[in-house]
C-alpha atoms as a PDB file:
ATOM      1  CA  UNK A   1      46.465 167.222 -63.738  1.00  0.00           C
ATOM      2  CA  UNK A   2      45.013 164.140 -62.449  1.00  0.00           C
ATOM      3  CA  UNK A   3      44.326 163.351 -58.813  1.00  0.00           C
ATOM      4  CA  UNK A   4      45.780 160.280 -56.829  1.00  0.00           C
ATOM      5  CA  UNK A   5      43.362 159.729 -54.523  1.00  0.00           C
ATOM      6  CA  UNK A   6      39.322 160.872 -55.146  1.00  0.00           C
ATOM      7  CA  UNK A   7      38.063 159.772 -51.716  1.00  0.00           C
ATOM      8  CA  UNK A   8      39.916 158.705 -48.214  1.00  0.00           C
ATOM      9  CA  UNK A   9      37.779 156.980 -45.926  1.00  0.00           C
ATOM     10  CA  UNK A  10      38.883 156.870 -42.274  1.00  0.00           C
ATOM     11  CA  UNK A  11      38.461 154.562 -39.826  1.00  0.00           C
ATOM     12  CA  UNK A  12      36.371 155.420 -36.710  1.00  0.00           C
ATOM     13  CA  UNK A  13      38.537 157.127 -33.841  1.00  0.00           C
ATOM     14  CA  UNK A  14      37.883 154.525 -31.227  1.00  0.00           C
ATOM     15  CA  UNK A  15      40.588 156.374 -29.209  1.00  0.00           C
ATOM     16  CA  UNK A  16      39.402 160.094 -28.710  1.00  0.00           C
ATOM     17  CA  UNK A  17      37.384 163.051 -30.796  1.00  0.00           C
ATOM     18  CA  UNK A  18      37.659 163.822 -34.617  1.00  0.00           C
ATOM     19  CA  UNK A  19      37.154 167.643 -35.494  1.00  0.00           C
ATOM     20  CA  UNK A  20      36.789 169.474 -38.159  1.00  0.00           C
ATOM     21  CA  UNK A  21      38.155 173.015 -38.960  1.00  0.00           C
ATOM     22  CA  UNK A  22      38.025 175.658 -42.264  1.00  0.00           C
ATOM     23  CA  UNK A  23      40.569 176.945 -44.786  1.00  0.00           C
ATOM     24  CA  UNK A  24      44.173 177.247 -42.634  1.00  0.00           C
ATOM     25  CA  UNK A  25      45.768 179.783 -45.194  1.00  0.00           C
ATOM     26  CA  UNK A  26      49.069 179.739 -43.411  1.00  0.00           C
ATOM     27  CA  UNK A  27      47.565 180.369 -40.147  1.00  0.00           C
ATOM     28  CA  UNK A  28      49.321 177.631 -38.139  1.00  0.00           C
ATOM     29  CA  UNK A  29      50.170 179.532 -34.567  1.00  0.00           C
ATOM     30  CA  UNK A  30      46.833 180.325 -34.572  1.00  0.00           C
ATOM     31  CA  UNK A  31      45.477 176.861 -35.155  1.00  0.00           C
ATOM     32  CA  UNK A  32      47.775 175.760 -32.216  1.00  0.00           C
ATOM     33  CA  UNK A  33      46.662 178.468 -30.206  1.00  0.00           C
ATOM     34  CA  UNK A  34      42.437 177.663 -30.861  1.00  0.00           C
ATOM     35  CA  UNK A  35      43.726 173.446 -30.103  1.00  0.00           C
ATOM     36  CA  UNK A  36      44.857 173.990 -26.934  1.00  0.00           C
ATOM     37  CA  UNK A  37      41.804 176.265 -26.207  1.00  0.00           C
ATOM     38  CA  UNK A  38      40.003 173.126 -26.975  1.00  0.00           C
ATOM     39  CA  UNK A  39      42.105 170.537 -25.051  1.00  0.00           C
ATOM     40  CA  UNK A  40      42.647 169.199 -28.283  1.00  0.00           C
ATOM     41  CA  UNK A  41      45.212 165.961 -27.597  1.00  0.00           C
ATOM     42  CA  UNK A  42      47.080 165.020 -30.250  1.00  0.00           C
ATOM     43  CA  UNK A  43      48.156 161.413 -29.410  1.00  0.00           C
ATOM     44  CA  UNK A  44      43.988 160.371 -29.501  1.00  0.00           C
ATOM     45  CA  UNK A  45      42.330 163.368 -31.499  1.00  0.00           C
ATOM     46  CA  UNK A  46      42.138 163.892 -35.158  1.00  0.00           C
ATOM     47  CA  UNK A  47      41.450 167.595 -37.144  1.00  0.00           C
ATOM     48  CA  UNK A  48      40.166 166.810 -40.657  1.00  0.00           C
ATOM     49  CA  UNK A  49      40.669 170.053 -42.763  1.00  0.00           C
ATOM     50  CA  UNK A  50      38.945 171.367 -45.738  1.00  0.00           C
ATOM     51  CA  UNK A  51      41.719 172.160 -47.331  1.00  0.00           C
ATOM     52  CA  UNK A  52      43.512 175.235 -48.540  1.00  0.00           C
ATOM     53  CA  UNK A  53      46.830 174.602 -45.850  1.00  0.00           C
ATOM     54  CA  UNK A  54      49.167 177.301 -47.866  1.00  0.00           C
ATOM     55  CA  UNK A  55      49.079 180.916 -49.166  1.00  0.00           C
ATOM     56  CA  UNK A  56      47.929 183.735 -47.645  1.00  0.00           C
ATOM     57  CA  UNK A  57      49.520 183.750 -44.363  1.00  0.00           C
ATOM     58  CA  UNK A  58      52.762 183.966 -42.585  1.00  0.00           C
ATOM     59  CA  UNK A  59      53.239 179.779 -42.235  1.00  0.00           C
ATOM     60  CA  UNK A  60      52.681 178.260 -45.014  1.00  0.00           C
ATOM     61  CA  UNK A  61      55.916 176.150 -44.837  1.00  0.00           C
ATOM     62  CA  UNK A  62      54.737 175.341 -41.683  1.00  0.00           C
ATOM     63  CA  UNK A  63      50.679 174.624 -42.653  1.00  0.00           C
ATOM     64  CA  UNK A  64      52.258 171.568 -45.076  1.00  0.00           C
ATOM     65  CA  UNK A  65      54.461 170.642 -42.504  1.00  0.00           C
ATOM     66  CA  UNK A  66      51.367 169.235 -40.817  1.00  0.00           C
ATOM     67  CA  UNK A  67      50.813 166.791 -43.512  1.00  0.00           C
ATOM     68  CA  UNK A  68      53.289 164.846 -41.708  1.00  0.00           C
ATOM     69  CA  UNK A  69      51.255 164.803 -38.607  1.00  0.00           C
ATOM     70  CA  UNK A  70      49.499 161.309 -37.624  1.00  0.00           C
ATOM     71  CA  UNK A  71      46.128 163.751 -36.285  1.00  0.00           C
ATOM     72  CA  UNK A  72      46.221 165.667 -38.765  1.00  0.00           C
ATOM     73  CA  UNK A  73      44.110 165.172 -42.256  1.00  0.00           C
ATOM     74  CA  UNK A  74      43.145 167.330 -45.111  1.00  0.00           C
ATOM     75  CA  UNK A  75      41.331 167.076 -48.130  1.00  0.00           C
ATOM     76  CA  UNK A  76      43.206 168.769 -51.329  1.00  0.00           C
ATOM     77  CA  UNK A  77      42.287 172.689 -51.415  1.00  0.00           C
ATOM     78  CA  UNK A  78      42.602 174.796 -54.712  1.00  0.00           C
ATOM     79  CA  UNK A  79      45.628 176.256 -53.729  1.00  0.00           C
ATOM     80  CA  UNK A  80      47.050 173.338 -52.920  1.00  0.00           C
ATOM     81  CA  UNK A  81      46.264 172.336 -56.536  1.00  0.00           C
ATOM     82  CA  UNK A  82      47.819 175.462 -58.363  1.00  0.00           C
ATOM     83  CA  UNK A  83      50.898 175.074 -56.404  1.00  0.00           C
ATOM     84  CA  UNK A  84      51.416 171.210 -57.504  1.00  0.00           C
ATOM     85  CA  UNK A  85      50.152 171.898 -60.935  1.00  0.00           C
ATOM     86  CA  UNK A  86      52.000 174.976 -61.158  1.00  0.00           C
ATOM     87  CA  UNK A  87      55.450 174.053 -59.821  1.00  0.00           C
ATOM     88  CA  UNK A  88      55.699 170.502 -60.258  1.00  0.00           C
ATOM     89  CA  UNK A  89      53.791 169.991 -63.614  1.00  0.00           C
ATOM     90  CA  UNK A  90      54.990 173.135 -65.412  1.00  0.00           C
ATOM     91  CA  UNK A  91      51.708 175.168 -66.038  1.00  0.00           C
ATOM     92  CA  UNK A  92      52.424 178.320 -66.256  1.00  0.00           C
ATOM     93  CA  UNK A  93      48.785 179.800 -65.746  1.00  0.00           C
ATOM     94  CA  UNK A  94      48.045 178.163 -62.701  1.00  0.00           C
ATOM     95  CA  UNK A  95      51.471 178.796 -61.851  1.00  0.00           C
ATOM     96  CA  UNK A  96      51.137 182.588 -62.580  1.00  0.00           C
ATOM     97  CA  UNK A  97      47.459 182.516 -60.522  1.00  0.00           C
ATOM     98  CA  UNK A  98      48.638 180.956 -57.462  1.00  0.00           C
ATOM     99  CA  UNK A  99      51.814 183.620 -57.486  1.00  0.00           C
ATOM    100  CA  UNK A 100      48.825 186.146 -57.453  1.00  0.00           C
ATOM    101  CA  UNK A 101      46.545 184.653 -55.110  1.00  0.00           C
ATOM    102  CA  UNK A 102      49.554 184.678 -52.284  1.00  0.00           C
ATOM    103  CA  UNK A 103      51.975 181.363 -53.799  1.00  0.00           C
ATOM    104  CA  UNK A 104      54.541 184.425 -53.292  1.00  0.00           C
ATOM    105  CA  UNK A 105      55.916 182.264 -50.088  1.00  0.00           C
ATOM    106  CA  UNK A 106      57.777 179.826 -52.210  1.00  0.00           C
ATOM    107  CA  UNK A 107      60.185 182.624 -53.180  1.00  0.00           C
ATOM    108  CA  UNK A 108      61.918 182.578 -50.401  1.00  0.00           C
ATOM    109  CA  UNK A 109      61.184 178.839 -49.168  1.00  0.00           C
ATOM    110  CA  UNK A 110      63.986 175.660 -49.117  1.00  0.00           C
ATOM    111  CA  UNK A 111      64.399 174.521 -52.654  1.00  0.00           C
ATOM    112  CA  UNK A 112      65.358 171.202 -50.884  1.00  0.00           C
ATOM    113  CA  UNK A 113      61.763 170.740 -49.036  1.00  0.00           C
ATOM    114  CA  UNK A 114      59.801 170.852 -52.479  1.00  0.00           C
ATOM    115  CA  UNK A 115      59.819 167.402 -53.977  1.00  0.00           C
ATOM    116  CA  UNK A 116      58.809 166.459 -50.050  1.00  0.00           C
ATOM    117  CA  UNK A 117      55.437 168.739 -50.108  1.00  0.00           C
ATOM    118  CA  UNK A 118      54.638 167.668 -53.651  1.00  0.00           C
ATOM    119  CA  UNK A 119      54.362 163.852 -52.431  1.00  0.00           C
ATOM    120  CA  UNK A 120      52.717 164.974 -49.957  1.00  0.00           C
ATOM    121  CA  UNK A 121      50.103 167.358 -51.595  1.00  0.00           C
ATOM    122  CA  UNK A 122      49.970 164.091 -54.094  1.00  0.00           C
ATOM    123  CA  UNK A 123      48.192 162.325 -51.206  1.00  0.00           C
ATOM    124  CA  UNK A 124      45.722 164.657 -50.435  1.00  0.00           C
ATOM    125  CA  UNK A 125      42.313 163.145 -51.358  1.00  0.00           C
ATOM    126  CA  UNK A 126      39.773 164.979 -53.186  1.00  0.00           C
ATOM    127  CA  UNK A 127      37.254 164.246 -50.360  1.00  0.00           C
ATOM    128  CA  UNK A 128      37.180 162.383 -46.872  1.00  0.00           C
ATOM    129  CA  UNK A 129      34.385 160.150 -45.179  1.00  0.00           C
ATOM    130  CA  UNK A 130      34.454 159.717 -41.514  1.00  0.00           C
ATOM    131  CA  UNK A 131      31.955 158.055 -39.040  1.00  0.00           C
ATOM    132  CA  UNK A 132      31.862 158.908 -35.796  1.00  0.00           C
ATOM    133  CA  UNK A 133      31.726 156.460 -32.645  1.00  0.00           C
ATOM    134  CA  UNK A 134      27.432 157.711 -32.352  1.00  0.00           C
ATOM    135  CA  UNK A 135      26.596 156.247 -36.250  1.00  0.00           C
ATOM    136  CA  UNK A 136      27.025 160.269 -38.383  1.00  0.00           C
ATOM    137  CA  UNK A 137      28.568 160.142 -41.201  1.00  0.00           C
ATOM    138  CA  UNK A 138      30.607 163.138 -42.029  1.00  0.00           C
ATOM    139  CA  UNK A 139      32.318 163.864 -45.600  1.00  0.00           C
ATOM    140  CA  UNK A 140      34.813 167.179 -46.124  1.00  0.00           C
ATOM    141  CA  UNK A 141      34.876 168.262 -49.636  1.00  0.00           C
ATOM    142  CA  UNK A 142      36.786 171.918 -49.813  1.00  0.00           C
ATOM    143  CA  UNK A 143      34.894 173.527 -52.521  1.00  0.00           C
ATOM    144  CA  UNK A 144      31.697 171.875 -53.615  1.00  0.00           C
ATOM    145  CA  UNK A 145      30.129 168.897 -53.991  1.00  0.00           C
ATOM    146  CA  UNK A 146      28.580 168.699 -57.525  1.00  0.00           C
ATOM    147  CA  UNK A 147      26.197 165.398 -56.975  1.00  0.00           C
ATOM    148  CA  UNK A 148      22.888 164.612 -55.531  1.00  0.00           C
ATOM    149  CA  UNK A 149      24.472 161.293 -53.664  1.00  0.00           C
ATOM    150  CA  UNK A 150      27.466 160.776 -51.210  1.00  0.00           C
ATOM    151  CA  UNK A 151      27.913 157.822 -53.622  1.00  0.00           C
ATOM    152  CA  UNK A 152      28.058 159.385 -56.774  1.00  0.00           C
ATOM    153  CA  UNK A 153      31.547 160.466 -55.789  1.00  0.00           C
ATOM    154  CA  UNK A 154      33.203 157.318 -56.913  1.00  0.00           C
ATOM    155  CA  UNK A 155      32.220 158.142 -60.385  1.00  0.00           C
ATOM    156  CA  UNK A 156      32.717 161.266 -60.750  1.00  0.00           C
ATOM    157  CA  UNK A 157      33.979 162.739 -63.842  1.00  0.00           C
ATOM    158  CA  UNK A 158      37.306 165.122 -64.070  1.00  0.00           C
ATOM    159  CA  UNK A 159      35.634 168.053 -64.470  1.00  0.00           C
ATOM    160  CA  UNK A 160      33.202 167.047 -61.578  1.00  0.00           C
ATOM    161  CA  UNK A 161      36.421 166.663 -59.462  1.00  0.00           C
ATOM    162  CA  UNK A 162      37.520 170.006 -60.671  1.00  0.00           C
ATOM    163  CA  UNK A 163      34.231 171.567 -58.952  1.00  0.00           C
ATOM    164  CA  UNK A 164      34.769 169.656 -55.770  1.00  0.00           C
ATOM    165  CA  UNK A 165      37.659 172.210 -55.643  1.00  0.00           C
ATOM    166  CA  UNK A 166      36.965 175.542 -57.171  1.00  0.00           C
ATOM    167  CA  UNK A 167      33.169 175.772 -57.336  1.00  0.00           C
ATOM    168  CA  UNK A 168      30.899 178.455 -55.376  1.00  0.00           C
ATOM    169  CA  UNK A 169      27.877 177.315 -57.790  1.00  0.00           C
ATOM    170  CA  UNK A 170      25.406 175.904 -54.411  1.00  0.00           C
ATOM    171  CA  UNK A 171      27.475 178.821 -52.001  1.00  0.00           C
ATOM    172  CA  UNK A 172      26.363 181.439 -54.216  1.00  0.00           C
ATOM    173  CA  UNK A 173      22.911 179.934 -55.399  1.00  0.00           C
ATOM    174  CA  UNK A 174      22.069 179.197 -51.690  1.00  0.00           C
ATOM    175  CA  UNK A 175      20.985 175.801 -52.694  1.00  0.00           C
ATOM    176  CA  UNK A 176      19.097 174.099 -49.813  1.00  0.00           C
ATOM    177  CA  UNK A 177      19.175 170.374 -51.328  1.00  0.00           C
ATOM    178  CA  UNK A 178      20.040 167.705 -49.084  1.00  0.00           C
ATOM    179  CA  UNK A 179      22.871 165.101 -50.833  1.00  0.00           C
ATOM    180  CA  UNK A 180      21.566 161.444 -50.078  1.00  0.00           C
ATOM    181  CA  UNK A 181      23.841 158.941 -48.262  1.00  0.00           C
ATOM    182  CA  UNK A 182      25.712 161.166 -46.289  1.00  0.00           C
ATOM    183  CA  UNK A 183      24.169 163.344 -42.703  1.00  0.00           C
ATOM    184  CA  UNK A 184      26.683 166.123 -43.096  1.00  0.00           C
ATOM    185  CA  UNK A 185      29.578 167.634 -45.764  1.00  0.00           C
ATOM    186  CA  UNK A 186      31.789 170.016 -44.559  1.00  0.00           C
ATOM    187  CA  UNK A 187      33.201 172.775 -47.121  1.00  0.00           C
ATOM    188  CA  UNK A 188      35.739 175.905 -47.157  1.00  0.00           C
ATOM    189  CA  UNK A 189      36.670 177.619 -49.992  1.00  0.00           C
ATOM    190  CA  UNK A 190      33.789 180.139 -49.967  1.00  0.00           C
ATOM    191  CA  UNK A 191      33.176 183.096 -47.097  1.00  0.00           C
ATOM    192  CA  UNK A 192      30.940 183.128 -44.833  1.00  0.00           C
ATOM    193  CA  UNK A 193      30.298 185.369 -41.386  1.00  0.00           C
ATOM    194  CA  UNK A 194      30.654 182.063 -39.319  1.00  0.00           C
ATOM    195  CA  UNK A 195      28.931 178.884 -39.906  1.00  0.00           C
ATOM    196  CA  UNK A 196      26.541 178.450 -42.581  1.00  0.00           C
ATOM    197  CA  UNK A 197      23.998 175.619 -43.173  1.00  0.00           C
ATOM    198  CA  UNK A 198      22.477 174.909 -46.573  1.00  0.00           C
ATOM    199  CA  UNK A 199      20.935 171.793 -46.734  1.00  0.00           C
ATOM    200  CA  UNK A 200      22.818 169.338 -44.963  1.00  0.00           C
ATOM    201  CA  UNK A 201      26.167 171.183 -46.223  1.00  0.00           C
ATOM    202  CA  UNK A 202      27.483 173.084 -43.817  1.00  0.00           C
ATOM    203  CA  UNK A 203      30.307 176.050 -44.784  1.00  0.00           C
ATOM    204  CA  UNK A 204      33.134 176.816 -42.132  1.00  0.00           C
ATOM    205  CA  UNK A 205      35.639 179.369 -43.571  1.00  0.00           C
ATOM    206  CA  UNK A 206      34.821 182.332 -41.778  1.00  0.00           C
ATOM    207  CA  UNK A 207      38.218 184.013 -43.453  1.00  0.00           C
ATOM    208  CA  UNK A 208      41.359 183.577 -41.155  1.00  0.00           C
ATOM    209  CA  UNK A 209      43.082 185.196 -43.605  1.00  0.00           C
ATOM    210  CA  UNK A 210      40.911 188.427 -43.363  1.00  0.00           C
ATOM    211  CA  UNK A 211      41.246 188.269 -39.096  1.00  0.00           C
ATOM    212  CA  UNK A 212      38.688 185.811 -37.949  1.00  0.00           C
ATOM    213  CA  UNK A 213      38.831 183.144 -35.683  1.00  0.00           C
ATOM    214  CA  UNK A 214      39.104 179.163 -37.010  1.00  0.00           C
ATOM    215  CA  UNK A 215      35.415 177.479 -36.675  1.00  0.00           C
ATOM    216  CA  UNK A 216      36.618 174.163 -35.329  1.00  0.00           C
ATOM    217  CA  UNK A 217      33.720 171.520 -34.992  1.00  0.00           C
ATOM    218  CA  UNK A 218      33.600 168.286 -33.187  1.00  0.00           C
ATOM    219  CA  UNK A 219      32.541 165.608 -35.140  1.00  0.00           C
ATOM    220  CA  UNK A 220      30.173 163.524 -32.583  1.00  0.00           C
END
């Protein structure tokens, strides 16, 4: 399955604060609930997720429902990908994986609402650059990112894509590089008990799914 868009850059949010927050795995009342803890205001704020919206969790309807949202941005997640590659492209592996790895939702959700998410899942880039109001540049990749330069991302192969989504290679090694052209990339995907720093890669999916609390970051 190809992807539509590799990289979304935004513009800077002259208007409020841009945040970032981890995997939402169907966790959307509890998003709401950790915004307003924030005074997170929707008509000049922006959330920029790391993907992963669906499975998992009790709203996953509701999770892609937010891809209609003007503050609200995500990045493409790998359960995001198994559900569009699965359902809408006919593969039945990923389709069979994504059942597995909680894609049991769709069972029960509106036949109606699906060719709606899958444009919409369509959209979701691969990775998103934002720069805030002080001069940082921020990028939120949900897996991995499998280059030694922000840049390289423009040429990045399929199978380098593919990582940017499914890999735990620098989680897992602990790699402490520092990516060139870039101050900070954001990732999911992998656990982590809170916040963890390697490098200038910085992992936020504490696991909602498993009872934690979102790590929501400003973006300053």
């Amino acid at each position: 399955m190809k992807f539509n868009i590799t990289k979304l850059v935004l513009p800077v949010n002259e208007l409020g604060r841009d945040y970032v927050v981890g995997d939402i795995h169907g966790h959307v009342s509890k998003l709401e609930d950790q915004l307003t803890a924030i005074n997170f205001d929707k008509s000049k704020d922006r959330l920029i997720c790391v993907g992963d919206l669906i499975d998992r969790g009790p709203e996953s309807a509701q999770a892609l429902d937010l891809l209609d949202e003007d503050w609200f941005f995500s990045v493409m997640g790998n359960h995001e990908y198994l559900m569009l590659s699965g359902l809408k492209h006919q593969n039945s592996n990923d389709r069979l994986v994504w059942i597995q790895n909680g894609g049991e939702w769709i069972t029960t959700a509106a036949r109606d609402r699906w060719d709606h998410w899958f444009e919409k899942i369509e959209s979701m880039p691969v990775g998103i650059e934002v720069v805030s109001p002080s001069g940082c540049k921020y990028g939120i990749v949900h897996a991995d990112f499998p280059g030694r330069d922000w840049a390289d991302f423009d040429n990045f192969s399929d199978d380098e894509l593919q990582r940017c989504l499914w890999s735990r290679n620098n989680f897992r090694s602990e790699a402490k590089h520092t990516v060139r052209g870039i101050d900070t990339i954001f990732h999911g995907h992998s656990v982590s008990q809170g916040k963890l720093e390697l490098g200038n890669r910085t992992y936020i999916e504490p696991g909602v799914y498993q009872g934690a609390d979102f790590i929501i970051l400003p973006l300053d």
